[in-house]
PDB file of N, CA and C in Angstrom:
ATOM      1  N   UNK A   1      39.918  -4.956 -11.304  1.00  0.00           N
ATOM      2  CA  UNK A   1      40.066  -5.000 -12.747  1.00  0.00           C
ATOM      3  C   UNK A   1      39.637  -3.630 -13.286  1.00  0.00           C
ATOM      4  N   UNK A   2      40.705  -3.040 -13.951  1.00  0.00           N
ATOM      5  CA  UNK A   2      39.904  -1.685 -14.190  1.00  0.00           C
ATOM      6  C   UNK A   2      38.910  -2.097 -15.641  1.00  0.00           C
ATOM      7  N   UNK A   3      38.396  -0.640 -16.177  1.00  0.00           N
ATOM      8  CA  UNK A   3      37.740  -0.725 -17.050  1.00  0.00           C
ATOM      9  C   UNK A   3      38.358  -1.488 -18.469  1.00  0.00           C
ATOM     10  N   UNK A   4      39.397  -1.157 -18.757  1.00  0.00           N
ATOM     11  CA  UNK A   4      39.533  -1.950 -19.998  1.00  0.00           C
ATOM     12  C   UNK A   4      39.977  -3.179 -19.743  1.00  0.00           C
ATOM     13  N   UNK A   5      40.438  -3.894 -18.956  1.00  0.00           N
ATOM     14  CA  UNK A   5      40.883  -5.020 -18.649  1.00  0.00           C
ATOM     15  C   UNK A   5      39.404  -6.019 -18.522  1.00  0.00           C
ATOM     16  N   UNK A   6      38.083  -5.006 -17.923  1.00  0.00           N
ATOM     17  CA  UNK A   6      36.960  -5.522 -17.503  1.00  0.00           C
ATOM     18  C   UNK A   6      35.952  -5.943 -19.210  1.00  0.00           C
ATOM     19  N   UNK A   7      36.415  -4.431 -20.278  1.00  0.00           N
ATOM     20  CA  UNK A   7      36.164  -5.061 -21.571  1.00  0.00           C
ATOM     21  C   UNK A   7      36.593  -6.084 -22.476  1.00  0.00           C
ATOM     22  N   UNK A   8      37.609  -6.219 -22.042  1.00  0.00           N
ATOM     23  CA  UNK A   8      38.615  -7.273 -22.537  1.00  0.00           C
ATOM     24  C   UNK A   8      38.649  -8.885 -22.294  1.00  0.00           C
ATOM     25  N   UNK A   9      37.878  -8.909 -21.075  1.00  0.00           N
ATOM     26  CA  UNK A   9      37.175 -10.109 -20.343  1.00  0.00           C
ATOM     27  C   UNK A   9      36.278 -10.587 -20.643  1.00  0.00           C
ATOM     28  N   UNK A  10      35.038  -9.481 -21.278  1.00  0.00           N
ATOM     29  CA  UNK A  10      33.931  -9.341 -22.466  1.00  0.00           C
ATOM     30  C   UNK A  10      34.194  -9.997 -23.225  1.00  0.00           C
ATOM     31  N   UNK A  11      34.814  -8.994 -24.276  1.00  0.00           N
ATOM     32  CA  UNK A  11      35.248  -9.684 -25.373  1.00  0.00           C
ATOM     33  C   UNK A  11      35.805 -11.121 -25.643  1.00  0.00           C
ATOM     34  N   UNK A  12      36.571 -11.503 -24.395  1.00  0.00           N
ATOM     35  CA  UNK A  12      36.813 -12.888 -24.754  1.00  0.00           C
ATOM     36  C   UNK A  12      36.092 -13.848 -24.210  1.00  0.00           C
ATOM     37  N   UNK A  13      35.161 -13.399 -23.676  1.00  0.00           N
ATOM     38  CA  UNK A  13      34.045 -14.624 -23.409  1.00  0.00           C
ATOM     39  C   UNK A  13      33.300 -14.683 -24.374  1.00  0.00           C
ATOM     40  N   UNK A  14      32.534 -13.782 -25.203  1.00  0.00           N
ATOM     41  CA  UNK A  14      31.815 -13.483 -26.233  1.00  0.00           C
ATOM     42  C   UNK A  14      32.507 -13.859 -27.600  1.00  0.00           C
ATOM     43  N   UNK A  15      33.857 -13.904 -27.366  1.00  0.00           N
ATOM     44  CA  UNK A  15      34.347 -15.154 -28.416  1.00  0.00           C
ATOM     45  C   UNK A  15      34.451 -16.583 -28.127  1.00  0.00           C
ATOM     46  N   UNK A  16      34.635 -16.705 -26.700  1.00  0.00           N
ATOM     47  CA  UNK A  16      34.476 -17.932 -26.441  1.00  0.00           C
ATOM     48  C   UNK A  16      33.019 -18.701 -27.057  1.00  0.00           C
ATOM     49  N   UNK A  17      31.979 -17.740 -26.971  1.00  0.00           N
ATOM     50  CA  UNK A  17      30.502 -18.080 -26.915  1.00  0.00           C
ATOM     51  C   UNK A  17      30.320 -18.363 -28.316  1.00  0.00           C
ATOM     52  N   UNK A  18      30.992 -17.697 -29.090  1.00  0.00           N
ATOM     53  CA  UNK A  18      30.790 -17.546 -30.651  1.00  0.00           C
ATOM     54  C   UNK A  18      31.480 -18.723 -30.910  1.00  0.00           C
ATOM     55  N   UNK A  19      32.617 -19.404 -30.663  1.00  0.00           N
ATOM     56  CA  UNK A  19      33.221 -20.268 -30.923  1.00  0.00           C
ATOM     57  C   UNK A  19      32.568 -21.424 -30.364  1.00  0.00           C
ATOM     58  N   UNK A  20      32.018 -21.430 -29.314  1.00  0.00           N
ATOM     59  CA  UNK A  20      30.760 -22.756 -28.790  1.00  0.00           C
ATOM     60  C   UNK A  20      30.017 -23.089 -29.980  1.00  0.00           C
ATOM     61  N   UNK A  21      29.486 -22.041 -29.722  1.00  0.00           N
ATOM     62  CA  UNK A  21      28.015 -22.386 -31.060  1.00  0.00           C
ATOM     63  C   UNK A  21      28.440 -22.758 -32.560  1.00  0.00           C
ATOM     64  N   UNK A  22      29.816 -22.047 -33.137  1.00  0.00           N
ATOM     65  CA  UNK A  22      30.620 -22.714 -34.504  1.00  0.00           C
ATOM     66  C   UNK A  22      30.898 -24.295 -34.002  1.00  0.00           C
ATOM     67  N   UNK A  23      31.116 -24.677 -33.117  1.00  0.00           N
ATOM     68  CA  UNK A  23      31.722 -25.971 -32.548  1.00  0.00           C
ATOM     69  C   UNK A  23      30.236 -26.632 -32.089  1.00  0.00           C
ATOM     70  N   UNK A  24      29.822 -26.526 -32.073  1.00  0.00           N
ATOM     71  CA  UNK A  24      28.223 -27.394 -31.785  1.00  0.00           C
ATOM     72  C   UNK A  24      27.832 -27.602 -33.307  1.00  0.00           C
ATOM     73  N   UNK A  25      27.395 -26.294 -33.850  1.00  0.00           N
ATOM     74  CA  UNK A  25      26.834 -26.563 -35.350  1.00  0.00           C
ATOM     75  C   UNK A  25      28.341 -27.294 -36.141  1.00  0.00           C
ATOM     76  N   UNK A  26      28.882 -26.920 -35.963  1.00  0.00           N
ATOM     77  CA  UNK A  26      30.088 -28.739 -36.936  1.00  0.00           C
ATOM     78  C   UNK A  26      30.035 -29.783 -36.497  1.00  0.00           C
ATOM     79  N   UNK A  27      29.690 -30.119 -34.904  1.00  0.00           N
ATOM     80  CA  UNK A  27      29.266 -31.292 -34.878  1.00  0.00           C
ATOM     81  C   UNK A  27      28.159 -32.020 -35.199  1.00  0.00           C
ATOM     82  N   UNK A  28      27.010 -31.464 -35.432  1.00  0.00           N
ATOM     83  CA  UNK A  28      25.633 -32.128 -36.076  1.00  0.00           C
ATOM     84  C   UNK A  28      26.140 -32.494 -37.393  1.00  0.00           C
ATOM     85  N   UNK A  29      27.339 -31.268 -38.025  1.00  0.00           N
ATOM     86  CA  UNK A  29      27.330 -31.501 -39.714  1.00  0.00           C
ATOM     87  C   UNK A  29      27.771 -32.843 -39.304  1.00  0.00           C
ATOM     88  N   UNK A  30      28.673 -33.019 -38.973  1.00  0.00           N
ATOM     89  CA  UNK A  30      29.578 -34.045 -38.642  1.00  0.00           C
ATOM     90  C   UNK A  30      28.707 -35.073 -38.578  1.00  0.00           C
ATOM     91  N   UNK A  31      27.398 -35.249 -37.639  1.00  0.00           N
ATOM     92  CA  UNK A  31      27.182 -36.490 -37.267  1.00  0.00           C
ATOM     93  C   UNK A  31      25.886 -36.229 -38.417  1.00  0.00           C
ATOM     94  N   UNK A  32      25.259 -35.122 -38.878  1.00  0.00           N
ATOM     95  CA  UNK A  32      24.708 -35.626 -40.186  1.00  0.00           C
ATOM     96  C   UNK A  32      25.474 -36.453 -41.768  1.00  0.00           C
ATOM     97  N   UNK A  33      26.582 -36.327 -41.462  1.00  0.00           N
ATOM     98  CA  UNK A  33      27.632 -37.437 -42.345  1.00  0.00           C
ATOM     99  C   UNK A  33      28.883 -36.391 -42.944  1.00  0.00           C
ATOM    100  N   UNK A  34      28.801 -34.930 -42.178  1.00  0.00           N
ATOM    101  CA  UNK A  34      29.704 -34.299 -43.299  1.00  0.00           C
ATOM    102  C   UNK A  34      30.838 -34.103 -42.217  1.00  0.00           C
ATOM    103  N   UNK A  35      31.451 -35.406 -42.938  1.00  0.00           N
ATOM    104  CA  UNK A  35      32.836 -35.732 -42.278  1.00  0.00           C
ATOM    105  C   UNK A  35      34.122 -35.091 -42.172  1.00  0.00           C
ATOM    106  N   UNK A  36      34.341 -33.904 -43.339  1.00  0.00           N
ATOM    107  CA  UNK A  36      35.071 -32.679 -43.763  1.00  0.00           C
ATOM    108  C   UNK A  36      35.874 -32.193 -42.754  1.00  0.00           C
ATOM    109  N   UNK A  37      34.585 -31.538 -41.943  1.00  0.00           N
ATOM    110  CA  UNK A  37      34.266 -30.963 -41.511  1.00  0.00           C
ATOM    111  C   UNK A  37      35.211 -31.403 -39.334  1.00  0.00           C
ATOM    112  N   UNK A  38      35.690 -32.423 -39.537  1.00  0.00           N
ATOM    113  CA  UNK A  38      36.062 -32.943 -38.095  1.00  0.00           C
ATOM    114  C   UNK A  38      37.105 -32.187 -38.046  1.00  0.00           C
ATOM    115  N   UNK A  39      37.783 -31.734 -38.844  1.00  0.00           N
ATOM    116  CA  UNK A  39      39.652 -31.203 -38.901  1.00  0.00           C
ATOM    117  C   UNK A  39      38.989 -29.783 -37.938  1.00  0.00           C
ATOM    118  N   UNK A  40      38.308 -28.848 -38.671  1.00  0.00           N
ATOM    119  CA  UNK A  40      38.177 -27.946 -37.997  1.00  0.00           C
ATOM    120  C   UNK A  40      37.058 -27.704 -36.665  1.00  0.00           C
ATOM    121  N   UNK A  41      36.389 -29.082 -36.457  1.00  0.00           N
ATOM    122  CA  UNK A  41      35.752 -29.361 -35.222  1.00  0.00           C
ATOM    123  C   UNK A  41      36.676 -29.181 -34.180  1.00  0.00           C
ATOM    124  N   UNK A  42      37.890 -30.495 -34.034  1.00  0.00           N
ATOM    125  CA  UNK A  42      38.623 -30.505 -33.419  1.00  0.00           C
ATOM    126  C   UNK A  42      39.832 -29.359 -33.425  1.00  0.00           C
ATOM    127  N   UNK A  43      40.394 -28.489 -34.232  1.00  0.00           N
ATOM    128  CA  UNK A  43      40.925 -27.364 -34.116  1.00  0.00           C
ATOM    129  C   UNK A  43      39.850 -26.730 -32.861  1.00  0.00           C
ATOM    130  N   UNK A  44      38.454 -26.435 -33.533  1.00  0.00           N
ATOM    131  CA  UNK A  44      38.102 -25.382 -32.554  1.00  0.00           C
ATOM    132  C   UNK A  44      37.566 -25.811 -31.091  1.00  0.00           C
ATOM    133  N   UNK A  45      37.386 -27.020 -31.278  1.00  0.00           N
ATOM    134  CA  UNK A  45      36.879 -27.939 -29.920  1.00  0.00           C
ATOM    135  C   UNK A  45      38.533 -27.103 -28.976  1.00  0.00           C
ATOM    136  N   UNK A  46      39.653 -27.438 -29.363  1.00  0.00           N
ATOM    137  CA  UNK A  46      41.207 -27.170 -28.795  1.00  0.00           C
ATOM    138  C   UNK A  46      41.264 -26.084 -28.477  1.00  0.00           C
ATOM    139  N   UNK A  47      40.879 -24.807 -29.017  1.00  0.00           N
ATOM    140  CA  UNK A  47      40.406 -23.464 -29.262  1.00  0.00           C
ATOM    141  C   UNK A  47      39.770 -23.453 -27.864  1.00  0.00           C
ATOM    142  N   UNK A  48      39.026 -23.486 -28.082  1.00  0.00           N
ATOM    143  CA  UNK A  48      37.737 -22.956 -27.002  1.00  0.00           C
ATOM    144  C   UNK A  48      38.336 -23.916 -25.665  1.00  0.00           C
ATOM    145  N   UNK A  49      38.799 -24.369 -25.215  1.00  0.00           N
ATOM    146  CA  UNK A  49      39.211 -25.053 -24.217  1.00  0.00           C
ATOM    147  C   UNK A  49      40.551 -24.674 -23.278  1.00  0.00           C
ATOM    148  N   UNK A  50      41.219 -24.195 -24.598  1.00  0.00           N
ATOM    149  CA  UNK A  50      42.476 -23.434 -24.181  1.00  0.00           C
ATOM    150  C   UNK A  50      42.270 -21.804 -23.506  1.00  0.00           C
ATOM    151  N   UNK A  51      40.581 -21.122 -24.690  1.00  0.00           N
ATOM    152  CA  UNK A  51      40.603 -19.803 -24.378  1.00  0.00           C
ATOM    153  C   UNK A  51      39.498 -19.836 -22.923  1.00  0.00           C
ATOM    154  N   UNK A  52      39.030 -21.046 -22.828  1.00  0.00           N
ATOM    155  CA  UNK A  52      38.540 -21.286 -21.543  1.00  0.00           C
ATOM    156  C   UNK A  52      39.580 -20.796 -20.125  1.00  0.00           C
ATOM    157  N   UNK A  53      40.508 -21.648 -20.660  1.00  0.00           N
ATOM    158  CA  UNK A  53      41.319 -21.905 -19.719  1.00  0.00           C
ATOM    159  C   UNK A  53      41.982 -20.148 -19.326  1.00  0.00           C
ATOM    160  N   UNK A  54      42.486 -19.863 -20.274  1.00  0.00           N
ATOM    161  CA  UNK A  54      42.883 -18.429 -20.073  1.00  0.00           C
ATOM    162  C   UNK A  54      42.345 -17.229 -19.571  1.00  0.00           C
ATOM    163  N   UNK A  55      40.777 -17.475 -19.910  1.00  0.00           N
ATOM    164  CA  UNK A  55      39.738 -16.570 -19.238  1.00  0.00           C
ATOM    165  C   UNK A  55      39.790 -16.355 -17.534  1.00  0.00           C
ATOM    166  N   UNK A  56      39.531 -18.271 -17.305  1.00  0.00           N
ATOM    167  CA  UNK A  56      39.016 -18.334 -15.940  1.00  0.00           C
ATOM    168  C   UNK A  56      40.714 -17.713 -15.068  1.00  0.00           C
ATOM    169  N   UNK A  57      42.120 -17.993 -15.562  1.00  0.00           N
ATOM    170  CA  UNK A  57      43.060 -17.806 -15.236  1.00  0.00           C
ATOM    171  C   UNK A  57      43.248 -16.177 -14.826  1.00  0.00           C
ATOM    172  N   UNK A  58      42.918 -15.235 -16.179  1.00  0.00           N
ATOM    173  CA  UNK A  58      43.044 -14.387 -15.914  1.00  0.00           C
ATOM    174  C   UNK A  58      41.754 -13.509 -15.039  1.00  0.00           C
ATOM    175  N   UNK A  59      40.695 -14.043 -15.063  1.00  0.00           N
ATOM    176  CA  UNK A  59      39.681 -13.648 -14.410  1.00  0.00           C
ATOM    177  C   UNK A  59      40.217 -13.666 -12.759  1.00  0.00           C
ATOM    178  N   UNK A  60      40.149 -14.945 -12.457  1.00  0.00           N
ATOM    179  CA  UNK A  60      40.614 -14.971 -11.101  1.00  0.00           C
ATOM    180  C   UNK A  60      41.564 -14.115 -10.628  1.00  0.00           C
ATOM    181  N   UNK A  61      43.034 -14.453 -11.367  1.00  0.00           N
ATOM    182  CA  UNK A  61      43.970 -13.041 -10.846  1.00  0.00           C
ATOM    183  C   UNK A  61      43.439 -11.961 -10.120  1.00  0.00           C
ATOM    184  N   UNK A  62      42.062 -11.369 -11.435  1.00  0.00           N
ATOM    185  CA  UNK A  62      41.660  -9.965 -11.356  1.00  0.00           C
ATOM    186  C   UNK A  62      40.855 -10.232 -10.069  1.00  0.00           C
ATOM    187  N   UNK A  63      40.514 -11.360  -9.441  1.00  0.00           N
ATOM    188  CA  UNK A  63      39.786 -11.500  -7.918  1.00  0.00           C
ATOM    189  C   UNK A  63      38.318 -11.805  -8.581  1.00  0.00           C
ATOM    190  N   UNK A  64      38.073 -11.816  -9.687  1.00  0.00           N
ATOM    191  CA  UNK A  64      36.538 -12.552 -10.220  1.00  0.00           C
ATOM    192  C   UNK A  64      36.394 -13.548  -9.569  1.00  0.00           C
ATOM    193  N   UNK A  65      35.213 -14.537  -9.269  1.00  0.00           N
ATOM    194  CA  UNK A  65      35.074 -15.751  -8.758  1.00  0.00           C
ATOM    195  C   UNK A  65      34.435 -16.868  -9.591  1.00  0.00           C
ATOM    196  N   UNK A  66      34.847 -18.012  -9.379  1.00  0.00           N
ATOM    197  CA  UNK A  66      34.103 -18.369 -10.321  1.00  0.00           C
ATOM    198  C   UNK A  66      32.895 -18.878 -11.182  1.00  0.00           C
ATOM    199  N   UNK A  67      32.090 -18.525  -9.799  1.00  0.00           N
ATOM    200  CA  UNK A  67      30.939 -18.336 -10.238  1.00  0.00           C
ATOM    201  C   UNK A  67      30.489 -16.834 -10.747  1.00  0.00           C
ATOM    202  N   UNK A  68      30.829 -15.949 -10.824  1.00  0.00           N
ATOM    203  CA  UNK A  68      30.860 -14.583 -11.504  1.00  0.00           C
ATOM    204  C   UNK A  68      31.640 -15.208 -13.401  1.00  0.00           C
ATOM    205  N   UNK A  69      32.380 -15.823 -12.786  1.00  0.00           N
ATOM    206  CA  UNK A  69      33.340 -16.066 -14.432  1.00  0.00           C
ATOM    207  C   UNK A  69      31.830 -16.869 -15.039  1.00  0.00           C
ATOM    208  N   UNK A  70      31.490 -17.908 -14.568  1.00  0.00           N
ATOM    209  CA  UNK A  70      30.283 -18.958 -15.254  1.00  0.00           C
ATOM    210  C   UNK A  70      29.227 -18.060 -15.122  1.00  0.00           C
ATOM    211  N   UNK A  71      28.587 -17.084 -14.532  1.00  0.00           N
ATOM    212  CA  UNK A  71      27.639 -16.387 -14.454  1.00  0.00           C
ATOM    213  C   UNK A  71      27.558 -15.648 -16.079  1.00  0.00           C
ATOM    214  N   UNK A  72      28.817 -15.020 -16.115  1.00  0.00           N
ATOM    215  CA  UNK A  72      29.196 -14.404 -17.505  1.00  0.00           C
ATOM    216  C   UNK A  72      29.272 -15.041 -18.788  1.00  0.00           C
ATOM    217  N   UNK A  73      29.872 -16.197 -18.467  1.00  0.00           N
ATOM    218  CA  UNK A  73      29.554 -17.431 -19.569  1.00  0.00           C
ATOM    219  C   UNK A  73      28.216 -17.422 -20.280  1.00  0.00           C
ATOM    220  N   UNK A  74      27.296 -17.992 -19.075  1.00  0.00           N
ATOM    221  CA  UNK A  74      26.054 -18.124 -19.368  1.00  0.00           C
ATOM    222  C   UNK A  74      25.473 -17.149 -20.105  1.00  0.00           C
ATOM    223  N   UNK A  75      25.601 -15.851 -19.491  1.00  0.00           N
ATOM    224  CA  UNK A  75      25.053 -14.638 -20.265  1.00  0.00           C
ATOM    225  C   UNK A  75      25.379 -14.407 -21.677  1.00  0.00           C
ATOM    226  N   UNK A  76      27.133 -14.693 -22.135  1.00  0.00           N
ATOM    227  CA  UNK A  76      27.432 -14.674 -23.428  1.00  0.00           C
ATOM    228  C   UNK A  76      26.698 -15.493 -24.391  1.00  0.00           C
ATOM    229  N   UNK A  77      26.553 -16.633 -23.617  1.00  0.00           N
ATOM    230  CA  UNK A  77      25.767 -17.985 -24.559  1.00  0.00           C
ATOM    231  C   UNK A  77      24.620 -17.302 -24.687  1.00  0.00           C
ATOM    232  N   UNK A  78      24.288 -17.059 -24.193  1.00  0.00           N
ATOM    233  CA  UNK A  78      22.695 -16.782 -24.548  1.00  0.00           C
ATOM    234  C   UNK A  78      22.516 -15.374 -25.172  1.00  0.00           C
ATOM    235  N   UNK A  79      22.838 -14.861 -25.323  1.00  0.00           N
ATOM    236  CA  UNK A  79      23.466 -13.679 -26.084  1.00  0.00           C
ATOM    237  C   UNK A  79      23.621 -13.288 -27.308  1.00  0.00           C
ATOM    238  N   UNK A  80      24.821 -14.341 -27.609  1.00  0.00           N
ATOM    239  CA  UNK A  80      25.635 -14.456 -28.739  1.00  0.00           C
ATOM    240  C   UNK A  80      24.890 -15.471 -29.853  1.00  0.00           C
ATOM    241  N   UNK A  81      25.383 -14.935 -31.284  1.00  0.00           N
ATOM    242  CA  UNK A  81      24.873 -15.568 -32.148  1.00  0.00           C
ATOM    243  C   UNK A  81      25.460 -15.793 -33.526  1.00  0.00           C
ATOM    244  N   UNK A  82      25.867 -17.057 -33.884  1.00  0.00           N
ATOM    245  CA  UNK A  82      26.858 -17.244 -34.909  1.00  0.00           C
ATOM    246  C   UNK A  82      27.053 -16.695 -35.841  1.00  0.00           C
ATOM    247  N   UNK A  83      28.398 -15.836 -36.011  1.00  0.00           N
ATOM    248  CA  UNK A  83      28.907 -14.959 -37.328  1.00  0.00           C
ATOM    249  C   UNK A  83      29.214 -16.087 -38.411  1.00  0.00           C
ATOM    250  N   UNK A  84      29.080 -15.547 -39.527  1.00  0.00           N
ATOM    251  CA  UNK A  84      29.534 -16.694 -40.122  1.00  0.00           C
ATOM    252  C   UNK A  84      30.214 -15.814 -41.367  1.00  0.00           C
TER     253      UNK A  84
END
């Protein structure tokens, strides 16, 4: 994977991560009663599952493994912190 392909892998885990944590905090609203709020739960719940999917897809290609792909995960989560 060269270098920009390797930033680019970044970047979309670190949106993935950002989009976790928007999708966790709508679900408390949610189950604190703010029901509104499910349309764009489930949009981004769909979101993040799909850009899951595309990560680990294109990761592998590049010969990542996938415990290197979840290694990176982890690091974004813990990392990252909701824009709002």
């Amino acid at each position: 994977m060269v270098a920009t392909g390797l930033a680019d892998f970044d970047n979309r885990i670190r949106d993935l991560a950002d989009r976790e944590k928007e999708c966790a905090s709508l679900f408390e609203e949610i189950r604190n009663g703010i029901g509104e709020k499910s349309l764009r739960y489930l949009a981004l719940r769909d979101s993040c599952k799909e850009l899951r999917k595309e990560i680990f897809r294109a990761a592998m290609s590049a010969g990542l493994t996938r415990e290197r792909i979840k290694q990176e995960m982890s690091k974004a989560r813990s990392q990252t912190t909701t824009r709002k």
